[in-house]
N, C-alpha and C. Protein backbone atom coordinates (compact mmCIF):
# COMPACT_ATOMS: atom_id res chain seq x y z
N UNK A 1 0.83 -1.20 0.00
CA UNK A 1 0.00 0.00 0.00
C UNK A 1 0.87 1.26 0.00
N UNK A 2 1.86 1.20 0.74
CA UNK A 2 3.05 2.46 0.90
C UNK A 2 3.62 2.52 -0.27
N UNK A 3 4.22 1.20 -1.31
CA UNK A 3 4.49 1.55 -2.51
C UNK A 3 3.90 2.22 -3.48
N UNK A 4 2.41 1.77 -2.70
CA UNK A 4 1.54 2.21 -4.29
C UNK A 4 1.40 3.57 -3.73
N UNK A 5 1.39 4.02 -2.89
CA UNK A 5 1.07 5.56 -2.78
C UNK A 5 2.32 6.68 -2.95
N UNK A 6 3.39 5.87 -2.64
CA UNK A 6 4.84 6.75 -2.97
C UNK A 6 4.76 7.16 -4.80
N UNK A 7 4.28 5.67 -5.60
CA UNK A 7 4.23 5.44 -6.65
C UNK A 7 3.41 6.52 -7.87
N UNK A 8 2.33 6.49 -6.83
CA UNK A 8 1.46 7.27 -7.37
C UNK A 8 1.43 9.33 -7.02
N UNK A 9 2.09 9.38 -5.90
CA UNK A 9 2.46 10.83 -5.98
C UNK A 9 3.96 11.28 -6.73
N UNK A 10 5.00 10.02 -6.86
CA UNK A 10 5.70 10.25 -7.75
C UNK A 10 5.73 10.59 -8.78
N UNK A 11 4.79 9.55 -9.70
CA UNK A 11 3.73 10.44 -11.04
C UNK A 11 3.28 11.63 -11.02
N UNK A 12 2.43 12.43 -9.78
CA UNK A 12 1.63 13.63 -10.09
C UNK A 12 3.01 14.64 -10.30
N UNK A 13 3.64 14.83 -9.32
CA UNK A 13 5.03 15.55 -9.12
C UNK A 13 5.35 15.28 -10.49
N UNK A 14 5.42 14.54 -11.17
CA UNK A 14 6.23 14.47 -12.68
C UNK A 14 5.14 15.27 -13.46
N UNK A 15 3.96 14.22 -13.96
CA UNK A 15 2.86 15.46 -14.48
C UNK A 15 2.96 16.56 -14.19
N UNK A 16 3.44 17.28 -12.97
CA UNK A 16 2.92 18.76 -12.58
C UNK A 16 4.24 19.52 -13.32
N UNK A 17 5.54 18.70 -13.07
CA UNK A 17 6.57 19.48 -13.82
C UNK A 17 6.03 19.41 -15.86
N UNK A 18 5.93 18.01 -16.03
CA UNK A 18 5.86 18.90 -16.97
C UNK A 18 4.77 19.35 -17.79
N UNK A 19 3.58 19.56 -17.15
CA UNK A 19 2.69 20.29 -17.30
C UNK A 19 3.17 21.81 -16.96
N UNK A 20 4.20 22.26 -16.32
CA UNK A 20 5.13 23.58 -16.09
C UNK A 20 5.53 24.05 -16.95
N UNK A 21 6.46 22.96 -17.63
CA UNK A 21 7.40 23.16 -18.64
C UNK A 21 6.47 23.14 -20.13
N UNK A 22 5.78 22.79 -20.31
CA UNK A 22 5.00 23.26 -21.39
C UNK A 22 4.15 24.07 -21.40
N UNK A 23 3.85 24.70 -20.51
CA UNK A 23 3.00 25.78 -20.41
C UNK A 23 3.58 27.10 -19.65
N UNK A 24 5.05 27.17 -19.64
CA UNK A 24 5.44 27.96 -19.37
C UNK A 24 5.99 29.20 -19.99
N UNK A 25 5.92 30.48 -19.81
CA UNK A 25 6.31 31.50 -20.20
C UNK A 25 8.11 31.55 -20.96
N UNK A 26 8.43 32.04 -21.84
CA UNK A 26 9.66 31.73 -22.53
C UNK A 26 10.15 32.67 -23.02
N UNK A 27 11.51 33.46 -22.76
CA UNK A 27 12.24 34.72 -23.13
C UNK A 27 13.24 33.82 -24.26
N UNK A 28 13.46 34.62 -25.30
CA UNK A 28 14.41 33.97 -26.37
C UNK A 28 15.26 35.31 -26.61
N UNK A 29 16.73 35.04 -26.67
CA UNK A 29 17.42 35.78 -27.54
C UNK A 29 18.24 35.19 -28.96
N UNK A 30 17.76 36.21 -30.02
CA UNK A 30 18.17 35.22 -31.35
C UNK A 30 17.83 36.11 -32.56
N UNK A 31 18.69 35.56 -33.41
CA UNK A 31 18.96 36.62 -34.52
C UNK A 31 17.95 37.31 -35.29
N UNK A 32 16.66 36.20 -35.15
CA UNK A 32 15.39 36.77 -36.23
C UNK A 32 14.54 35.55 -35.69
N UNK A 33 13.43 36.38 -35.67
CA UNK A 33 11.80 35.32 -35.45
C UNK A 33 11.02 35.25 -36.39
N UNK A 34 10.86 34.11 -36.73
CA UNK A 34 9.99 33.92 -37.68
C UNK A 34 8.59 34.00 -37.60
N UNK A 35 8.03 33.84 -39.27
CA UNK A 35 6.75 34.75 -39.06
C UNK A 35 5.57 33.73 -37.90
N UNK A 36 5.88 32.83 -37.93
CA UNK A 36 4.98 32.11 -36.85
C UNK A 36 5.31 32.30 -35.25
N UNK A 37 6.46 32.99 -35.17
CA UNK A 37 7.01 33.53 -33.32
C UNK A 37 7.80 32.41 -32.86
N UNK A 38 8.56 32.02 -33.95
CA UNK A 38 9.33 31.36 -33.13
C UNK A 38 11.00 31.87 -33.45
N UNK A 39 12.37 31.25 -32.39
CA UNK A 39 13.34 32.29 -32.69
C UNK A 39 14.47 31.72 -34.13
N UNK A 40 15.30 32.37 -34.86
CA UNK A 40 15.93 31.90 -35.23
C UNK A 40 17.34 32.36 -35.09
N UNK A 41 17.84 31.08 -35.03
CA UNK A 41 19.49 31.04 -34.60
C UNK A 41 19.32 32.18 -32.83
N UNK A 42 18.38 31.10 -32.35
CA UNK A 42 19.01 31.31 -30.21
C UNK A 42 20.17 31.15 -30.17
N UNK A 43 20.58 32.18 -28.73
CA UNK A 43 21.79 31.92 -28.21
C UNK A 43 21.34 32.37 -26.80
N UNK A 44 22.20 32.42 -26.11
CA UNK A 44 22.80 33.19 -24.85
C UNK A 44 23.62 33.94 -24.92
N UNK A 45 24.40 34.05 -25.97
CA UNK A 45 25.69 34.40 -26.15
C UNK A 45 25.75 35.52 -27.51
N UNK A 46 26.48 36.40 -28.01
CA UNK A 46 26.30 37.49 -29.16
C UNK A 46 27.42 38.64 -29.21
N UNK A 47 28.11 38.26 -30.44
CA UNK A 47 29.07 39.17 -30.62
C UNK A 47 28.80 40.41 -31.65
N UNK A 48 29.10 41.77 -30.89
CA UNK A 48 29.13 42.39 -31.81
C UNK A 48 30.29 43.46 -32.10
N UNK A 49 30.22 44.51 -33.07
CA UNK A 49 31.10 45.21 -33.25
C UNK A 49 30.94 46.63 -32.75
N UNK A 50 32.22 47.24 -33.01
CA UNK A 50 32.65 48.40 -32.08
C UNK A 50 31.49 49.47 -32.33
N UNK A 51 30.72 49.27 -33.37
CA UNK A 51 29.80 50.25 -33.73
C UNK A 51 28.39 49.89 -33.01
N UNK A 52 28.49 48.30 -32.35
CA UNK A 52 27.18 47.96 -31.74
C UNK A 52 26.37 47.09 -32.43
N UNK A 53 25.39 46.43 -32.09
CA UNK A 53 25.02 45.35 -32.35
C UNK A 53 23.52 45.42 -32.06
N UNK A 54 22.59 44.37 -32.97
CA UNK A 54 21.08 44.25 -32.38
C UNK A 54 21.16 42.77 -32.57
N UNK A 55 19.71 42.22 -30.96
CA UNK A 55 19.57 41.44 -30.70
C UNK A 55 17.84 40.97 -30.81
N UNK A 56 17.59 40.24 -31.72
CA UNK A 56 15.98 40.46 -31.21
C UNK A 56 15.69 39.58 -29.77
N UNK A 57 14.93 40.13 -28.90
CA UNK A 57 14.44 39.73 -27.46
C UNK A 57 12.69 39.56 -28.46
N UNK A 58 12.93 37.51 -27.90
CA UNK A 58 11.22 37.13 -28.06
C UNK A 58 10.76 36.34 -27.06
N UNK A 59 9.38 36.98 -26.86
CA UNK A 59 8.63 36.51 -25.31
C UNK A 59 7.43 35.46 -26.13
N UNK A 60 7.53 34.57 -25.73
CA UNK A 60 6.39 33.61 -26.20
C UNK A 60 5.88 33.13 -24.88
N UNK A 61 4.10 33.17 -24.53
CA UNK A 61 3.21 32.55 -23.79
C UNK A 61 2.76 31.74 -24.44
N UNK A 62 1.90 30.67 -22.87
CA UNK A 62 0.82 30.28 -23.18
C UNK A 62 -0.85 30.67 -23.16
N UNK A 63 -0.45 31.94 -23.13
CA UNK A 63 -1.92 32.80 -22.83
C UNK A 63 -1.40 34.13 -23.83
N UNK A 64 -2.82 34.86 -23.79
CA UNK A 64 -2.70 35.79 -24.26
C UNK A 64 -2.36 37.07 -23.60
N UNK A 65 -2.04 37.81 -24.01
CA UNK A 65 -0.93 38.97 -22.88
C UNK A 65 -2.01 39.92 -21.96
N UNK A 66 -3.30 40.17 -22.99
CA UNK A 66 -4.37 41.05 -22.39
C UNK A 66 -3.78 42.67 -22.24
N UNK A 67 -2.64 42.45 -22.74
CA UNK A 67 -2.29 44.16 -22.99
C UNK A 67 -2.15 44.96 -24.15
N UNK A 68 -1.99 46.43 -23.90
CA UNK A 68 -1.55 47.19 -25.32
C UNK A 68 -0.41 47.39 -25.42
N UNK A 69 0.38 47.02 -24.01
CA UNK A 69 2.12 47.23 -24.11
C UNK A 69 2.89 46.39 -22.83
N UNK A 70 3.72 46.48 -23.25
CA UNK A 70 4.38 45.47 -22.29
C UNK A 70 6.02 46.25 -22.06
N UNK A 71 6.73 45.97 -20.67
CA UNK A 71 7.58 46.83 -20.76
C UNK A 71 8.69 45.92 -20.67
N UNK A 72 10.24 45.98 -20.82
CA UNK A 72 11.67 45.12 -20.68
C UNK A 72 12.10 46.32 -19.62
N UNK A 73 12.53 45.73 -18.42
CA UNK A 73 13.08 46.50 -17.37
C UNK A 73 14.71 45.28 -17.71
N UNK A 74 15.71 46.80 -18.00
CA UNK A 74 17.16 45.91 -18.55
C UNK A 74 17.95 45.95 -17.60
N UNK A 75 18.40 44.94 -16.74
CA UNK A 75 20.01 45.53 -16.28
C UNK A 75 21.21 44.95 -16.65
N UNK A 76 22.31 45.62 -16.66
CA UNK A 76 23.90 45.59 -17.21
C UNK A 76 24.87 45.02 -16.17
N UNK A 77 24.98 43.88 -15.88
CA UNK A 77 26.49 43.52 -15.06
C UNK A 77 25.50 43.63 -13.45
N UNK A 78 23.78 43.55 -13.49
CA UNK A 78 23.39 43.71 -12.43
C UNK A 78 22.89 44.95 -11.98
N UNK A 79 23.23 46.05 -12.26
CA UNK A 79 22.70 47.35 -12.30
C UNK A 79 21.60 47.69 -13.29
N UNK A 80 20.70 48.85 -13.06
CA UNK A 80 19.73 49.17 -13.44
C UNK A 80 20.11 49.67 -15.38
N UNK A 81 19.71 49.12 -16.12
CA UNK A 81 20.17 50.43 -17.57
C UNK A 81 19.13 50.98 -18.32
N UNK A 82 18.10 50.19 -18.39
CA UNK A 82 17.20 50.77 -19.43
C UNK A 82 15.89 49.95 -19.00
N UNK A 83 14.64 50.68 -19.73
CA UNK A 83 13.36 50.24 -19.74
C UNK A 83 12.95 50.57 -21.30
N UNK A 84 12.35 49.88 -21.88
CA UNK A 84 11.65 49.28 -23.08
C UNK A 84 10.59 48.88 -23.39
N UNK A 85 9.79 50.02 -24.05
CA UNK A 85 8.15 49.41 -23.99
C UNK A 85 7.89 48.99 -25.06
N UNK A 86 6.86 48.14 -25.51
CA UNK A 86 7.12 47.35 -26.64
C UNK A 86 5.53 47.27 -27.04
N UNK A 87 4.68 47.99 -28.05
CA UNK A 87 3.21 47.42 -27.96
C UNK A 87 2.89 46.12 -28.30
N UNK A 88 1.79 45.98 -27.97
CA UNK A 88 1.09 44.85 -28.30
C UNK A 88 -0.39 44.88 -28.12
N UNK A 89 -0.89 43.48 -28.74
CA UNK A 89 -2.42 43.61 -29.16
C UNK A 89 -2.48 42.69 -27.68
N UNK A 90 -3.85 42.95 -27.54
CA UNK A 90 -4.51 41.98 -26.20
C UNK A 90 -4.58 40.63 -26.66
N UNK A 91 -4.95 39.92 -27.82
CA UNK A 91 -4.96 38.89 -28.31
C UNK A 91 -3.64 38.30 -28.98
N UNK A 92 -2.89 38.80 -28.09
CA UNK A 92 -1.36 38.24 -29.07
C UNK A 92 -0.38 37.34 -28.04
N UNK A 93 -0.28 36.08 -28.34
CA UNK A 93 0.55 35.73 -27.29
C UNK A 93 2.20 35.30 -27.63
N UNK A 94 2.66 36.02 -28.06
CA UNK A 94 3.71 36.66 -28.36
C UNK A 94 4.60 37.67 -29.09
N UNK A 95 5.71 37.76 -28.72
CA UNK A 95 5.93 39.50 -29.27
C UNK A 95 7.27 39.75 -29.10
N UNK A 96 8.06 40.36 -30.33
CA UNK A 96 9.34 40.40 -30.05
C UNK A 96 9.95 41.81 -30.21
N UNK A 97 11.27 42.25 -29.81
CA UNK A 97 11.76 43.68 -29.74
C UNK A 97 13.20 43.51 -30.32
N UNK A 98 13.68 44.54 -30.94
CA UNK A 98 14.96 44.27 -31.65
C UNK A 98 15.43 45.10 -31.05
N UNK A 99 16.52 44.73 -30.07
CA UNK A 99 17.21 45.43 -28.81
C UNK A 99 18.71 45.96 -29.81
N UNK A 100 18.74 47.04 -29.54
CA UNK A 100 20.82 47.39 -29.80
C UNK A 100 21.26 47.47 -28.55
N UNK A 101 22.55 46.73 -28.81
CA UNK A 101 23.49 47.13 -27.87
C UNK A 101 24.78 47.92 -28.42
N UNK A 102 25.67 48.39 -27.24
CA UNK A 102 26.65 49.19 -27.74
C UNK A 102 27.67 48.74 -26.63
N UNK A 103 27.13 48.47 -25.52
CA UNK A 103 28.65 47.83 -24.51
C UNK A 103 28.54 46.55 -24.67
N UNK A 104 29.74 45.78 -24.32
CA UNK A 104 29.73 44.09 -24.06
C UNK A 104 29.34 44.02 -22.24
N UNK A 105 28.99 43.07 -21.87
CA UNK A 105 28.45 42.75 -20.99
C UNK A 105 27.28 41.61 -20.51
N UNK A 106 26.82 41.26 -19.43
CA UNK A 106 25.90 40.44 -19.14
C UNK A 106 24.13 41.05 -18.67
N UNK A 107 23.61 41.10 -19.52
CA UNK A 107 22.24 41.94 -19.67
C UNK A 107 21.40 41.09 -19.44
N UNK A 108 20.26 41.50 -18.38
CA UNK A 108 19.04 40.88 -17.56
C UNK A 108 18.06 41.11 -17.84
N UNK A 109 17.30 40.61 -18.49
CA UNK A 109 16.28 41.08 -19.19
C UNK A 109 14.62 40.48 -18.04
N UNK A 110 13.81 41.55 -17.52
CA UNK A 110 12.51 40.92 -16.99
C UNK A 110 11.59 41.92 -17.38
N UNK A 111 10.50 41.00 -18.10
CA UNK A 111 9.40 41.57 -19.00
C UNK A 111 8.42 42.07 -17.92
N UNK A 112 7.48 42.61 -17.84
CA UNK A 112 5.96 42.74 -16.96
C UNK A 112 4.82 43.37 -17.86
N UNK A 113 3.67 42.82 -17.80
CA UNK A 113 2.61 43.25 -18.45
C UNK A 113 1.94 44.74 -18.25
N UNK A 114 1.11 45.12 -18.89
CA UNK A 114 0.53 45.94 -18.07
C UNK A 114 -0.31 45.94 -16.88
N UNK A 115 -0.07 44.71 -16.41
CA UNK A 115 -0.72 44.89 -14.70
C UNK A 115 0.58 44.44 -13.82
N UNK A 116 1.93 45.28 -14.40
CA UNK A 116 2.61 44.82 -13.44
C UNK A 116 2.96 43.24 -13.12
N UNK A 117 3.00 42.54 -13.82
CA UNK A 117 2.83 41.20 -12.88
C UNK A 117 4.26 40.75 -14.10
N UNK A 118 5.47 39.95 -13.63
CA UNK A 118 6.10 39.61 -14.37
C UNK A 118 6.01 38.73 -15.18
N UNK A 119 5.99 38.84 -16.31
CA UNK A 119 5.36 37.17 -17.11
C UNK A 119 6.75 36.33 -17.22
N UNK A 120 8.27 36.85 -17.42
CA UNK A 120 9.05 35.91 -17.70
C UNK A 120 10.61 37.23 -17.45
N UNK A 121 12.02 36.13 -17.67
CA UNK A 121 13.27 37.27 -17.39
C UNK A 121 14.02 36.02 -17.66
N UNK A 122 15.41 36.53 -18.45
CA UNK A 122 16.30 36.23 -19.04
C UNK A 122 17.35 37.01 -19.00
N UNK A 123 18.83 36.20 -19.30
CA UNK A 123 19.86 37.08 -19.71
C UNK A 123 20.33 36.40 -21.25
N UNK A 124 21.44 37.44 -21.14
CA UNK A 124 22.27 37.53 -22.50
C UNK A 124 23.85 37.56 -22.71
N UNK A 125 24.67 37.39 -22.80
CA UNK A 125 26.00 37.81 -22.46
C UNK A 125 26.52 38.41 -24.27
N UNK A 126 26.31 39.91 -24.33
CA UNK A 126 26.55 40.41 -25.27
C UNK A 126 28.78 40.70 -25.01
N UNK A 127 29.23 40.11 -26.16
CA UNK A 127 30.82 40.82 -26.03
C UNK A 127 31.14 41.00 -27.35
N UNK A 128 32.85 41.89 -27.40
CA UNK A 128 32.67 42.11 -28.53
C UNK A 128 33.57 41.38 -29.47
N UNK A 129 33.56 41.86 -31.09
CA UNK A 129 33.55 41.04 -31.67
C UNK A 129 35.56 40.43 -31.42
């Protein structure tokens, strides 16, 4: 009886992860998104040159955003650098921004809707070329 019940919450715990993992919120950095929202050529990683570089940042849900804009609160090496508002339709559940950079560094990227609430956050390690 103890097996079967270890057995059987072992399963839900698995279902619940990956019922997580597929329905979870997803930050991409990558060279170009295609027209269906998905990324092409991801990385973590991105070299650019002395003149600076762009990165497209893509947020893919499993829901719809329910907003007209959505903001990227950025930080650099951990410090505060920039904020980025980005529109969007209420019926859109995903949406991407073509970020420049100009320093090398490790950039933190956390999205929030318009009710404030964070949907997802990522980094990047931009250096140069």
């Amino acid at each position: 009886m103890v097996k079967k019940l270890i057995t059987v919450s072992l399963f839900a715990v698995a279902l619940m992860f990956v019922a997580q993992s597929t329905n979870s919120q997803s930050i991409y950095f990558c060279e170009g998104v295609s027209n269906d929202g998905y990324p092409i050529t991801e990385s973590s990683v991105f070299n650019i040159g002395s003149g600076g570089g762009y990165v497209y940042v893509l947020v893919r849900l499993p829901y719809e955003v329910a907003c007209n804009s959505v903001r990227f609160e950025i930080y650099k090496n951990g410090n505060y650098d920039n904020t980025i508002y980005v529109d969007t339709e209420k019926n859109w559940a995903w949406f991407y921004k073509q970020v420049t950079f100009y320093d090398s560094g490790r950039y933190s990227f956390y999205v929030y809707d318009c009710f404030d609430y964070q949907l997802t956050s990522g980094s990047v390690k931009i250096q140069w070329r």
